[in-house]
C-alpha atoms as a PDB file:
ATOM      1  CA  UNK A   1      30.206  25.307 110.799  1.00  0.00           C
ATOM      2  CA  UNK A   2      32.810  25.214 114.275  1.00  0.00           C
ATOM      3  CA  UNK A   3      33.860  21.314 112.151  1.00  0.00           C
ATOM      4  CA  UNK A   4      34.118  23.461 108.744  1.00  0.00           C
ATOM      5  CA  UNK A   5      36.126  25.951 110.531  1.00  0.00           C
ATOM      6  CA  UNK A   6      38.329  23.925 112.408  1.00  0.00           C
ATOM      7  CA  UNK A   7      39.180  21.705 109.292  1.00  0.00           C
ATOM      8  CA  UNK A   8      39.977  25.075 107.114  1.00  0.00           C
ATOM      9  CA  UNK A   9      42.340  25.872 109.893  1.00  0.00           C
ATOM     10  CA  UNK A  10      44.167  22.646 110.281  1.00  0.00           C
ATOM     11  CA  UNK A  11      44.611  22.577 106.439  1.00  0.00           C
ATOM     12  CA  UNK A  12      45.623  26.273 105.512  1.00  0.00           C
ATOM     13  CA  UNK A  13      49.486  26.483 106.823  1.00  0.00           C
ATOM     14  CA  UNK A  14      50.080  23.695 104.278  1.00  0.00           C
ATOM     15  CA  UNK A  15      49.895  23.344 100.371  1.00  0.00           C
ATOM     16  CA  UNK A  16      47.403  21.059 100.010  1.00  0.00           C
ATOM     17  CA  UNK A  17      44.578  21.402  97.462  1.00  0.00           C
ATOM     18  CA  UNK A  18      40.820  22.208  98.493  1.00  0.00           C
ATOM     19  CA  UNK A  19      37.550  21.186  97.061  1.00  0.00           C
ATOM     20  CA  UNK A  20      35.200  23.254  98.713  1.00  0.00           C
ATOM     21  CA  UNK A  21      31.508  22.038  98.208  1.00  0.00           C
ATOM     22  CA  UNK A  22      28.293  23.757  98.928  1.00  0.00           C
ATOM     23  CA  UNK A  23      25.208  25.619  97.335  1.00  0.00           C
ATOM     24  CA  UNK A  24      24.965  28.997  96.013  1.00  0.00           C
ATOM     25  CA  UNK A  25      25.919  31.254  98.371  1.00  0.00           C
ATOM     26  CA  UNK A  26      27.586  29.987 101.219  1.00  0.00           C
ATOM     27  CA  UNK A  27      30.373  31.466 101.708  1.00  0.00           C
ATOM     28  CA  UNK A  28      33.297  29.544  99.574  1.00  0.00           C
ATOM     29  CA  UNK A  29      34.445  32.463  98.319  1.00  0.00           C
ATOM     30  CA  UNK A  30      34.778  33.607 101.891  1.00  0.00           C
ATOM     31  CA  UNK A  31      36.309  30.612 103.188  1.00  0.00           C
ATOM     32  CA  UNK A  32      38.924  30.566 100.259  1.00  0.00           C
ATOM     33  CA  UNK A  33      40.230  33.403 101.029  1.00  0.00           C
ATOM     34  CA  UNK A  34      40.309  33.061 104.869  1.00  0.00           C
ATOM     35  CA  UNK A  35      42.389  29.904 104.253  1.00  0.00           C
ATOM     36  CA  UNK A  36      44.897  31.736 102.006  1.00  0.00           C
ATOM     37  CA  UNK A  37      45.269  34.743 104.640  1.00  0.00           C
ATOM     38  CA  UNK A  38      45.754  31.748 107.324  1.00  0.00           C
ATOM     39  CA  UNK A  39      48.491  30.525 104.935  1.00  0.00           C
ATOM     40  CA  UNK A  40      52.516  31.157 104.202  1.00  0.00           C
ATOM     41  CA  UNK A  41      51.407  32.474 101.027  1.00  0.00           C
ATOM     42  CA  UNK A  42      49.207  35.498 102.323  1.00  0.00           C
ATOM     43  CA  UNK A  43      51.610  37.666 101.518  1.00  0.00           C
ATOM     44  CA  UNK A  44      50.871  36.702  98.272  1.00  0.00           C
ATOM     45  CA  UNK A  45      48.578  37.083  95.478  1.00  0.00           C
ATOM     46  CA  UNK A  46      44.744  35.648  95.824  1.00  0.00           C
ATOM     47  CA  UNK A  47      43.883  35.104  92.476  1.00  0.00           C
ATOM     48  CA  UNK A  48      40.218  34.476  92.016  1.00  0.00           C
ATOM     49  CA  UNK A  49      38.722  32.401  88.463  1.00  0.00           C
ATOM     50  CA  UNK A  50      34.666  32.147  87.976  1.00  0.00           C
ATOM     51  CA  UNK A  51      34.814  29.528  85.563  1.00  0.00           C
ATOM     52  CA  UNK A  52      31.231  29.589  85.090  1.00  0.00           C
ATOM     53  CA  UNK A  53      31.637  33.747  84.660  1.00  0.00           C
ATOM     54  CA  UNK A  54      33.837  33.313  81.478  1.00  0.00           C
ATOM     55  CA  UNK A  55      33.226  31.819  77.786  1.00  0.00           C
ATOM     56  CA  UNK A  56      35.149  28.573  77.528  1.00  0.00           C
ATOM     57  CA  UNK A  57      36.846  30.210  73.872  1.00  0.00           C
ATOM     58  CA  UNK A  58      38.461  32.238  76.792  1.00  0.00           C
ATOM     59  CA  UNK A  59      38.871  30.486  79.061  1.00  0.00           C
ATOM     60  CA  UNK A  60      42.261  28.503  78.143  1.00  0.00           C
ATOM     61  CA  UNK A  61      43.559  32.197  77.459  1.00  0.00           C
ATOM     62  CA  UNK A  62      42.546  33.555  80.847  1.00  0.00           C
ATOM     63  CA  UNK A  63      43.859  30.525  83.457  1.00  0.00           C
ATOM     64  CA  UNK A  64      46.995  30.034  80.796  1.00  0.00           C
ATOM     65  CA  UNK A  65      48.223  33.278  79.009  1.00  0.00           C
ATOM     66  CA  UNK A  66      48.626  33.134  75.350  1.00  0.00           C
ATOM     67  CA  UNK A  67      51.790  34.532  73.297  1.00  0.00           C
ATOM     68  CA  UNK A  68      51.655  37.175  71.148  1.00  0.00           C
ATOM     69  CA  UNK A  69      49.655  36.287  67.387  1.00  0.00           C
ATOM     70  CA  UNK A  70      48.380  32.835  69.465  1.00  0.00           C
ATOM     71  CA  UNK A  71      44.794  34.042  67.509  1.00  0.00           C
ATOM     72  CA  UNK A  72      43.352  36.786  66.051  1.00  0.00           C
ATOM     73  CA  UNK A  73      43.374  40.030  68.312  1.00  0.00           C
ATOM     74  CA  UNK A  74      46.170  38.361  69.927  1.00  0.00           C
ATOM     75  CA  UNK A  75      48.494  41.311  69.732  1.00  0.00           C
ATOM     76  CA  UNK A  76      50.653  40.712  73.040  1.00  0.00           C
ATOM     77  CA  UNK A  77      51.721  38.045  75.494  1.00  0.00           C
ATOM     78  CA  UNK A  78      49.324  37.568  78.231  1.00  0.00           C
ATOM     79  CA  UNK A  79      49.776  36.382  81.273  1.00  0.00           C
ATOM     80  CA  UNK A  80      47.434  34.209  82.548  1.00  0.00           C
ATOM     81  CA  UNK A  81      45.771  33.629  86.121  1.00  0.00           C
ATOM     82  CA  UNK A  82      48.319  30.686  87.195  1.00  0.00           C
ATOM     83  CA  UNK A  83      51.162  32.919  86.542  1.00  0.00           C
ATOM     84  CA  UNK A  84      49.622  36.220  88.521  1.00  0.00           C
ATOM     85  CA  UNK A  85      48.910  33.378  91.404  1.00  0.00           C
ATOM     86  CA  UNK A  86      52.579  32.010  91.506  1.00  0.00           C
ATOM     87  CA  UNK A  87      53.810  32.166  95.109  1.00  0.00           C
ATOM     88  CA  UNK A  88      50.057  32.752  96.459  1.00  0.00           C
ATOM     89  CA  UNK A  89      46.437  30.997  95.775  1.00  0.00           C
ATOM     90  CA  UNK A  90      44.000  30.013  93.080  1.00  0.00           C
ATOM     91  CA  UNK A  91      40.129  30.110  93.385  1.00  0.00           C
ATOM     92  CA  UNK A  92      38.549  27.897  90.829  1.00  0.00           C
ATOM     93  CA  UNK A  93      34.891  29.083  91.456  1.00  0.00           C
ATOM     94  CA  UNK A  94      32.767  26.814  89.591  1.00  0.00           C
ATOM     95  CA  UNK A  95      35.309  24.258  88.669  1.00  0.00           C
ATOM     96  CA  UNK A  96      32.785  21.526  87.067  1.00  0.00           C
ATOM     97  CA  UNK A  97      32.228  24.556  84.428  1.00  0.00           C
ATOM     98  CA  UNK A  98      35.145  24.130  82.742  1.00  0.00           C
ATOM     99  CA  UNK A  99      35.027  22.229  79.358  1.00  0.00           C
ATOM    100  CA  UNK A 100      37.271  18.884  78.876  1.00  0.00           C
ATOM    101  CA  UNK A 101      40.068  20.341  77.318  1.00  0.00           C
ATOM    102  CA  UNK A 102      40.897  22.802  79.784  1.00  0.00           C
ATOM    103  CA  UNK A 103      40.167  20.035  82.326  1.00  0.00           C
ATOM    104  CA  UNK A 104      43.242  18.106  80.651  1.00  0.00           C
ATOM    105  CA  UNK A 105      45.488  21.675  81.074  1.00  0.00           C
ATOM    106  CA  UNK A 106      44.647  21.799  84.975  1.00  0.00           C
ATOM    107  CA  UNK A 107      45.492  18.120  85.524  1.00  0.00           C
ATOM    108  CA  UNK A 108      49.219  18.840  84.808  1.00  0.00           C
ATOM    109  CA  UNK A 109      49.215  22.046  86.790  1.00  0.00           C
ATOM    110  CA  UNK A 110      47.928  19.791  89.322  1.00  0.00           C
ATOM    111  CA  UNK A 111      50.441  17.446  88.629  1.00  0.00           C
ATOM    112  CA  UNK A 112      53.276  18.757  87.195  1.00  0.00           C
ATOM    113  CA  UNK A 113      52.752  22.795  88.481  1.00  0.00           C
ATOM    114  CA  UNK A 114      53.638  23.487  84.978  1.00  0.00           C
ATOM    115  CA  UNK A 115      52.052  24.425  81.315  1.00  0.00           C
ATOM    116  CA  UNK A 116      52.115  26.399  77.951  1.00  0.00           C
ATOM    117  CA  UNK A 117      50.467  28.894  77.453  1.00  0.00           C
ATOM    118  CA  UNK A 118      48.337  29.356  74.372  1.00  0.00           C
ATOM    119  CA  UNK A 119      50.774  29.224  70.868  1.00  0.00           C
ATOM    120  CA  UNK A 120      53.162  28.864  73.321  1.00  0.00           C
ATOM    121  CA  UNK A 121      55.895  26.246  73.427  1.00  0.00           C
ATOM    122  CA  UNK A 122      57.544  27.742  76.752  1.00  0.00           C
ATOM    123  CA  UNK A 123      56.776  25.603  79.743  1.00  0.00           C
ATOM    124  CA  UNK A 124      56.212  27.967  82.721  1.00  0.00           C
ATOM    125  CA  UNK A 125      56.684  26.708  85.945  1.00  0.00           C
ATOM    126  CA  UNK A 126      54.383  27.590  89.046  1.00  0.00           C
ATOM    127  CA  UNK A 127      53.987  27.685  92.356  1.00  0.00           C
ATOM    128  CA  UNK A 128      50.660  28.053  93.471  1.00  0.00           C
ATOM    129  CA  UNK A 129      48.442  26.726  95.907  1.00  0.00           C
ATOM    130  CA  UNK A 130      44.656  25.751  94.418  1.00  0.00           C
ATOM    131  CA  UNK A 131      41.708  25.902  95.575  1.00  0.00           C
ATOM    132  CA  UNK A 132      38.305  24.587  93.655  1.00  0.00           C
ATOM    133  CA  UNK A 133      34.821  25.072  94.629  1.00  0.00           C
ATOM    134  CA  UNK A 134      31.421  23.912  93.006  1.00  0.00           C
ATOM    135  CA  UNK A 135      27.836  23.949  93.849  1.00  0.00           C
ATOM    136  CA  UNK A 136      27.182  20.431  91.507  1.00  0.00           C
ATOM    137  CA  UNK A 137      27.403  16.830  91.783  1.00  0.00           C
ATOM    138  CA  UNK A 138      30.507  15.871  91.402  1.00  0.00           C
ATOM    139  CA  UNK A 139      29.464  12.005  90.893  1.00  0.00           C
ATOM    140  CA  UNK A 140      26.772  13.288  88.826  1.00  0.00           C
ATOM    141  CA  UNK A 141      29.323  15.016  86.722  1.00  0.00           C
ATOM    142  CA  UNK A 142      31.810  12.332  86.703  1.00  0.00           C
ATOM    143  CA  UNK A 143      28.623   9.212  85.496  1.00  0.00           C
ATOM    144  CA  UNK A 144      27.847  12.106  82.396  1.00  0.00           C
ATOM    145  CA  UNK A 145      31.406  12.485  81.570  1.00  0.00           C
ATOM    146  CA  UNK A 146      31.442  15.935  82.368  1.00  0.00           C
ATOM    147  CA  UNK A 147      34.085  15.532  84.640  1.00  0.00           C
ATOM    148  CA  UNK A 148      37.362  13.990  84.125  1.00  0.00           C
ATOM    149  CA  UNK A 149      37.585  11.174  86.969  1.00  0.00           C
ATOM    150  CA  UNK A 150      41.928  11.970  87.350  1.00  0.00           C
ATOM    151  CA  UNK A 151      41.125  15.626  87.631  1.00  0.00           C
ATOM    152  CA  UNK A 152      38.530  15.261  90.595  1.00  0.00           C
ATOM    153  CA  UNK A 153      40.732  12.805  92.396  1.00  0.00           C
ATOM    154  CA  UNK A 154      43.353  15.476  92.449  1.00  0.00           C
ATOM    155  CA  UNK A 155      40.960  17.832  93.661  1.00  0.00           C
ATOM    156  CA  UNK A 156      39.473  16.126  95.999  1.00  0.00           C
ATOM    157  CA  UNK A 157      42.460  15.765  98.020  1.00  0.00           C
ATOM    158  CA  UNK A 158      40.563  17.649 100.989  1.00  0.00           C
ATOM    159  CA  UNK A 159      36.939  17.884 100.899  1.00  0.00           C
ATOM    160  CA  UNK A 160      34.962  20.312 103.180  1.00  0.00           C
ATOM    161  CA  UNK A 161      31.090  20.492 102.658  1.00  0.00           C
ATOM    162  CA  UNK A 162      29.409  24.479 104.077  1.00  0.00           C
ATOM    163  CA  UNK A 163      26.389  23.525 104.819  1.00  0.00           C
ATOM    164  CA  UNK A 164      23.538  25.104 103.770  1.00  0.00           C
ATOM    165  CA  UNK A 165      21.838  28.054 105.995  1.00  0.00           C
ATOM    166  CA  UNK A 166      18.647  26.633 106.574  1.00  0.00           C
ATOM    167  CA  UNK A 167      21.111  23.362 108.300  1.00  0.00           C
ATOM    168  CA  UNK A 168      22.421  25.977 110.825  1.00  0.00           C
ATOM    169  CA  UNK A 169      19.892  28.003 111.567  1.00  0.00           C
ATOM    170  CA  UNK A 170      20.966  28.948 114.813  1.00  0.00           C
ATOM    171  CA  UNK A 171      23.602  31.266 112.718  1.00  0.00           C
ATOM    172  CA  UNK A 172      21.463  33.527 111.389  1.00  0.00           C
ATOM    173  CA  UNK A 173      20.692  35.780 114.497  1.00  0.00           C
ATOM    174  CA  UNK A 174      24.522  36.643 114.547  1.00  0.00           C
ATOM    175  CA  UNK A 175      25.081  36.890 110.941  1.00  0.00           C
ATOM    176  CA  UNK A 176      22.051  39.300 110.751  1.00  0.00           C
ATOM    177  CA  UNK A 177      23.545  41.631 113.533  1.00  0.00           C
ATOM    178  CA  UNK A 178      26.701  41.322 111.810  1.00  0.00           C
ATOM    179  CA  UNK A 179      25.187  42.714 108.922  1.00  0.00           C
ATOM    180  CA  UNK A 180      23.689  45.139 110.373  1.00  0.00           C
ATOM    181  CA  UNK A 181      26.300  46.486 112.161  1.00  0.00           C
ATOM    182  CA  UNK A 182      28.350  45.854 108.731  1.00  0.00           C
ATOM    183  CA  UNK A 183      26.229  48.431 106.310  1.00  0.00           C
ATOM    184  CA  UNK A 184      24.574  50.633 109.059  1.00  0.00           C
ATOM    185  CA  UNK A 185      28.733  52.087 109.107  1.00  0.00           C
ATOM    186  CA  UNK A 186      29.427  51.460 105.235  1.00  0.00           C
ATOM    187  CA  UNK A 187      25.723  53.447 104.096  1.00  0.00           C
ATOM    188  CA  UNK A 188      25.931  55.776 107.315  1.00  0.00           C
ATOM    189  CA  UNK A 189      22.860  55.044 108.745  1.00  0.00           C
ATOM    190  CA  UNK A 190      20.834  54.686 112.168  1.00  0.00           C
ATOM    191  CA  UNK A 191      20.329  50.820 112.130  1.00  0.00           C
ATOM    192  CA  UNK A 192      21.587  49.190 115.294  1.00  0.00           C
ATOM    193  CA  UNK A 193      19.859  45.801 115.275  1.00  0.00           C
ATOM    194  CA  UNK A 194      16.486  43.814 114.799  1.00  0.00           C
ATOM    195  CA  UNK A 195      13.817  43.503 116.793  1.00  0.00           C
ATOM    196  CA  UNK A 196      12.558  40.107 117.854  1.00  0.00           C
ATOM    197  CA  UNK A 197       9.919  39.902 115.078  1.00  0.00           C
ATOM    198  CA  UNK A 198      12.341  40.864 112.468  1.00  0.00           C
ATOM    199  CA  UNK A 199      14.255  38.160 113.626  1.00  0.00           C
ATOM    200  CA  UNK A 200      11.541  36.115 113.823  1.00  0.00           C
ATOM    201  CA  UNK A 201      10.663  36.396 110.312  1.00  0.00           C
ATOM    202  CA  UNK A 202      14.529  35.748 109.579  1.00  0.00           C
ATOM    203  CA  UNK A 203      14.409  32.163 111.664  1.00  0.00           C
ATOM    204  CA  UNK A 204      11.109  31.096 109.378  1.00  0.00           C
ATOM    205  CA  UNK A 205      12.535  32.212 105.804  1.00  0.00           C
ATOM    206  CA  UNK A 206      13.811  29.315 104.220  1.00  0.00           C
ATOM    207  CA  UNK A 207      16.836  30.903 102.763  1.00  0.00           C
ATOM    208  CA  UNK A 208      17.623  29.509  98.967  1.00  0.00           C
ATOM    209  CA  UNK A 209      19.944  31.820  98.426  1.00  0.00           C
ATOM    210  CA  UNK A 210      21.674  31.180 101.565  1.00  0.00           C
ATOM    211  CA  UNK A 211      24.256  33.239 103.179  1.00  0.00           C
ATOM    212  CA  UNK A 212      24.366  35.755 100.264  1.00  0.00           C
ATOM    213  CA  UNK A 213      20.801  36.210 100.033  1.00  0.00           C
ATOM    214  CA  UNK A 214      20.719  37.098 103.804  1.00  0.00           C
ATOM    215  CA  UNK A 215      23.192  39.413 102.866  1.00  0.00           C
ATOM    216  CA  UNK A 216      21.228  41.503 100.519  1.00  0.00           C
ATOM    217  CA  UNK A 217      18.539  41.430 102.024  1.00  0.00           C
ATOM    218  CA  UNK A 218      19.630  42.870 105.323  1.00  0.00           C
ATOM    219  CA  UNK A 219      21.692  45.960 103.228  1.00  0.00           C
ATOM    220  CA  UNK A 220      18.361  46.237 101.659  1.00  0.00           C
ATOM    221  CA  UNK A 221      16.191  46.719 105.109  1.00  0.00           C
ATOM    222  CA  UNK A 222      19.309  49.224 106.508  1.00  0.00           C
ATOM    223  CA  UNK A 223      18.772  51.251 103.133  1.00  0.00           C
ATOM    224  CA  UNK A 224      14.797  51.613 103.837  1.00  0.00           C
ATOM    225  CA  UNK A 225      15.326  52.288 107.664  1.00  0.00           C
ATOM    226  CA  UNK A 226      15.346  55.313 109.153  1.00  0.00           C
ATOM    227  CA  UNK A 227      15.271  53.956 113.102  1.00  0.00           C
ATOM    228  CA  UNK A 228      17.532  51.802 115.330  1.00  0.00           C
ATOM    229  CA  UNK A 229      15.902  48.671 115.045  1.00  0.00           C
ATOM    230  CA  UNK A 230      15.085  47.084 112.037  1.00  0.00           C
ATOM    231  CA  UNK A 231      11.195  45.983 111.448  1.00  0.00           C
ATOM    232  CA  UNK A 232       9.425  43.370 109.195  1.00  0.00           C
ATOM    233  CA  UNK A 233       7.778  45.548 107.007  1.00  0.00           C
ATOM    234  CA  UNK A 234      11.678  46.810 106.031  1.00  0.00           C
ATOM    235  CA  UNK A 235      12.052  43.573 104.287  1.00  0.00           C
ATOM    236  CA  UNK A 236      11.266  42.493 100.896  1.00  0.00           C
ATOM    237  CA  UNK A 237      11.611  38.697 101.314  1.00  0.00           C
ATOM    238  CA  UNK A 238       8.869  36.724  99.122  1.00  0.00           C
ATOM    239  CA  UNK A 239       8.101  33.937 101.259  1.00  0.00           C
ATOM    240  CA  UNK A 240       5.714  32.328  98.580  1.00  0.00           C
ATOM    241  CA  UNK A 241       8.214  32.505  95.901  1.00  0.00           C
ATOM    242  CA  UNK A 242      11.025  30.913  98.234  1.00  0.00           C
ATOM    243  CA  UNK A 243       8.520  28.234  99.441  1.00  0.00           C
ATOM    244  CA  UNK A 244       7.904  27.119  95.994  1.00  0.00           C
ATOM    245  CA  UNK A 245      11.938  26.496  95.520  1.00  0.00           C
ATOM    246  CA  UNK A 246      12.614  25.448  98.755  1.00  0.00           C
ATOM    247  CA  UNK A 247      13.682  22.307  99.403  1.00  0.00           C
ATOM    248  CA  UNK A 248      11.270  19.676 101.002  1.00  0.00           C
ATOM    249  CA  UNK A 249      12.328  20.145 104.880  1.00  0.00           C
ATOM    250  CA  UNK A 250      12.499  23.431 104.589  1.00  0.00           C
ATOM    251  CA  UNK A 251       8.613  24.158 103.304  1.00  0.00           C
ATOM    252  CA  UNK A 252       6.957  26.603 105.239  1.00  0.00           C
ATOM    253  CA  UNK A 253       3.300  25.443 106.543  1.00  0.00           C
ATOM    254  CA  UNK A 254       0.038  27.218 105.150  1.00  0.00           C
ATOM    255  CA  UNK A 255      -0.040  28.807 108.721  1.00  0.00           C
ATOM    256  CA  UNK A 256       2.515  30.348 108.594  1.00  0.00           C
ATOM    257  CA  UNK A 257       2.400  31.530 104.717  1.00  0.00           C
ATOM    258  CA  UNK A 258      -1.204  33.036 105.848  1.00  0.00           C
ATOM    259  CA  UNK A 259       0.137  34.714 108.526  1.00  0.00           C
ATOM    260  CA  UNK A 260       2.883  36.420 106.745  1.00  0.00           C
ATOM    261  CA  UNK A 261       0.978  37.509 103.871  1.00  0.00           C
ATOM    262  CA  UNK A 262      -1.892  39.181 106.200  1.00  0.00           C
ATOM    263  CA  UNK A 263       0.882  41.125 108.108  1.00  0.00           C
ATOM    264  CA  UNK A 264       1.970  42.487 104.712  1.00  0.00           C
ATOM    265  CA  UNK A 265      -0.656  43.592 103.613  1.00  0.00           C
ATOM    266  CA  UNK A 266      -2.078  45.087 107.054  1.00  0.00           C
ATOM    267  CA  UNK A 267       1.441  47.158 106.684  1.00  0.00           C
ATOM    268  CA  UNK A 268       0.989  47.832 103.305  1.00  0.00           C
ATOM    269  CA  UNK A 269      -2.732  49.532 103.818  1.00  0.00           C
ATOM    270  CA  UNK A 270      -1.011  51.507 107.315  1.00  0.00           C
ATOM    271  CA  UNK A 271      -3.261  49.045 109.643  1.00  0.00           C
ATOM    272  CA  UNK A 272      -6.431  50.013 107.824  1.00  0.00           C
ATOM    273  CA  UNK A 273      -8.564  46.761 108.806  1.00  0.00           C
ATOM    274  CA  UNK A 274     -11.468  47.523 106.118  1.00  0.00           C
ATOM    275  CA  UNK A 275      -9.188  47.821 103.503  1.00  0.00           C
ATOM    276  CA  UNK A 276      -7.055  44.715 104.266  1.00  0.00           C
ATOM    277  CA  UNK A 277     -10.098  42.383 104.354  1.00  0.00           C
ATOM    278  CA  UNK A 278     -10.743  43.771 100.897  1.00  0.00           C
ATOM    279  CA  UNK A 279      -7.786  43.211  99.576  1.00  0.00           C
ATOM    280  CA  UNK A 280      -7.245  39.633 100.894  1.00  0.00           C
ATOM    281  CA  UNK A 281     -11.436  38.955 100.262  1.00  0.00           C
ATOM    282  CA  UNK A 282     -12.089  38.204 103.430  1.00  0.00           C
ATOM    283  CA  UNK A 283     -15.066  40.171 105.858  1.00  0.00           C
ATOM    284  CA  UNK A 284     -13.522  42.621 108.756  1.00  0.00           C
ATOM    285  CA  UNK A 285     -14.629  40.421 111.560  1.00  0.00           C
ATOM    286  CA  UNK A 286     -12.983  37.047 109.884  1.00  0.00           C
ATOM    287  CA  UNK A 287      -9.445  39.627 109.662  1.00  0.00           C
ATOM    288  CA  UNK A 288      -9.998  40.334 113.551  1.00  0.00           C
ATOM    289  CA  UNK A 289     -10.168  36.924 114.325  1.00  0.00           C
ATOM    290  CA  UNK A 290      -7.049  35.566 112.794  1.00  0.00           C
ATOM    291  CA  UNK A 291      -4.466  38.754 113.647  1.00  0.00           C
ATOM    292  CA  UNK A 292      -5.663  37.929 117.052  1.00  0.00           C
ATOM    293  CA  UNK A 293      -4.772  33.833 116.413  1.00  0.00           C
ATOM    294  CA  UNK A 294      -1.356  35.092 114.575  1.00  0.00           C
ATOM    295  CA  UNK A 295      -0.584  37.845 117.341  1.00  0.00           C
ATOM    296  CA  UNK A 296      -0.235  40.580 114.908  1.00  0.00           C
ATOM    297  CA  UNK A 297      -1.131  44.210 115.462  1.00  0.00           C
END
């Protein structure tokens, strides 16, 4: 992340555009907009598209404008994204969403800074920086003819890759106190920080949803808690479900899937050691045995 960081920095005083790539989740948005505020323009407008958020009838209309009586409901000129951007930034969120034709319109704002808008004959001129992100395979895209090939050479004029959070593990201890720290002030309440086998339990999650999931999940535990430090049982994260969908290097071992479930469910029941060998059919003596092999209490 320092390489992703430093790279955003050395790029944002200048115009150039950025293809940001990365899964679901980890932080493009985020890093958009911190190289926009970094920027001449961050005075100016941040103007964020989700390509993948809007119908592609609309979404000519929405990046463009359109003139008045362009189509039917059309009763007024609008003005599109690229115009409410000039002098500041673009976010294409989900660029590889956007259908051929529209592809065509970007490649001369790329090229030219300049298009109609819909019914329009006008050219409008622009000045705005851009900045594309996507979560796909480009080269996929691009052998399926999904993807212009002159439209993702202009984008790709500088590449940076945020990697995934279960590559940089170590960064989840500080994002989770950041968190923490984050919606303990915005909910008003007591949470201060984790304890080391909340934390724990963070480091072994695989984390599909990456950043964003982490996210949630920590507002989630600071709604539920009514103490300082945050506990396992305050979190809701399905460690069976994720394993499933994680990806192969990421896989959590049966160990450790046993050991998690049996903590759940000894929290669930209150510690109640007849009942939890019910539940997970096993007798009371085999349950004693493995909380003492998986330390739990």
């Amino acid at each position: 992340m320092q390489a992703v960081v430093d790279l955003a920095r050395r790029v944002a005083p200048t115009s150039a555009t950025v293809l940001l790539l990365g899964e679901t989740g980890t932080g493009k948005d985020l890093l958009a907009r911190a190289i926009h505020y970094e920027s001449p323009r961050r005075n100016a407008r941040y103007v964020k598209v989700d390509c993948a958020g809007l119908p592609e009838t609309l979404l000519e209309s929405e990046l463009f404008g359109h003139e008045k009586d362009a189509f039917t409901d059309a009763g007024a000129r609008k003005v599109g994204r690229f115009e409410l951007a000039h002098g500041g930034t673009i976010f294409l969120d989900e660029v590889a969403e956007l259908g051929l034709g529209v592809q065509a319109k970007l490649l001369r704002v790329l090229q030219e800074r300049a298009f109609e808008r819909v019914g329009g004959t006008e050219t409008v001129q622009v000045d705005v920086r851009i900045i594309a992100a996507t979560n796909h395979n480009l080269e996929e895209a691009l052998k399926k003819n999904l993807l212009r090939e002159d439209l993702y050479f202009r984008l790709n004029v500088v590449p940076i890759r945020l990697p995934a959070l279960r590559e940089r593990r170590k960064d989840i201890p500080h994002l989770a106190r950041r968190f923490v720290e984050q919606f303990a002030e915005r909910h008003g309440k007591a949470a201060e920080g984790l304890t080391d086998e909340a934390l724990e339990l963070l480091m072994r999650y695989p984390w599909p949803g990456n950043v964003r999931e982490l996210e949630h999940a920590i507002e989630r535990a600071v709604l539920v808690a009514d103490e300082p430090l945050l506990r396992p049982e305050h979190f809701t994260l399905d460690f069976v479900a994720a394993a499933a969908t994680a990806p192969e290097d990421t896989l959590m071992t049966l160990e450790a899937l046993e050991r998690e479930y049996i903590r759940r469910v000894l929290w669930r029941v209150r510690g109640h050691k007849g009942r939890a060998a019910n539940i997970l059919g096993i007798n009371r003596k085999t349950l004693l045995e493995k909380r003492k092999r998986y330390g739990l209490a």
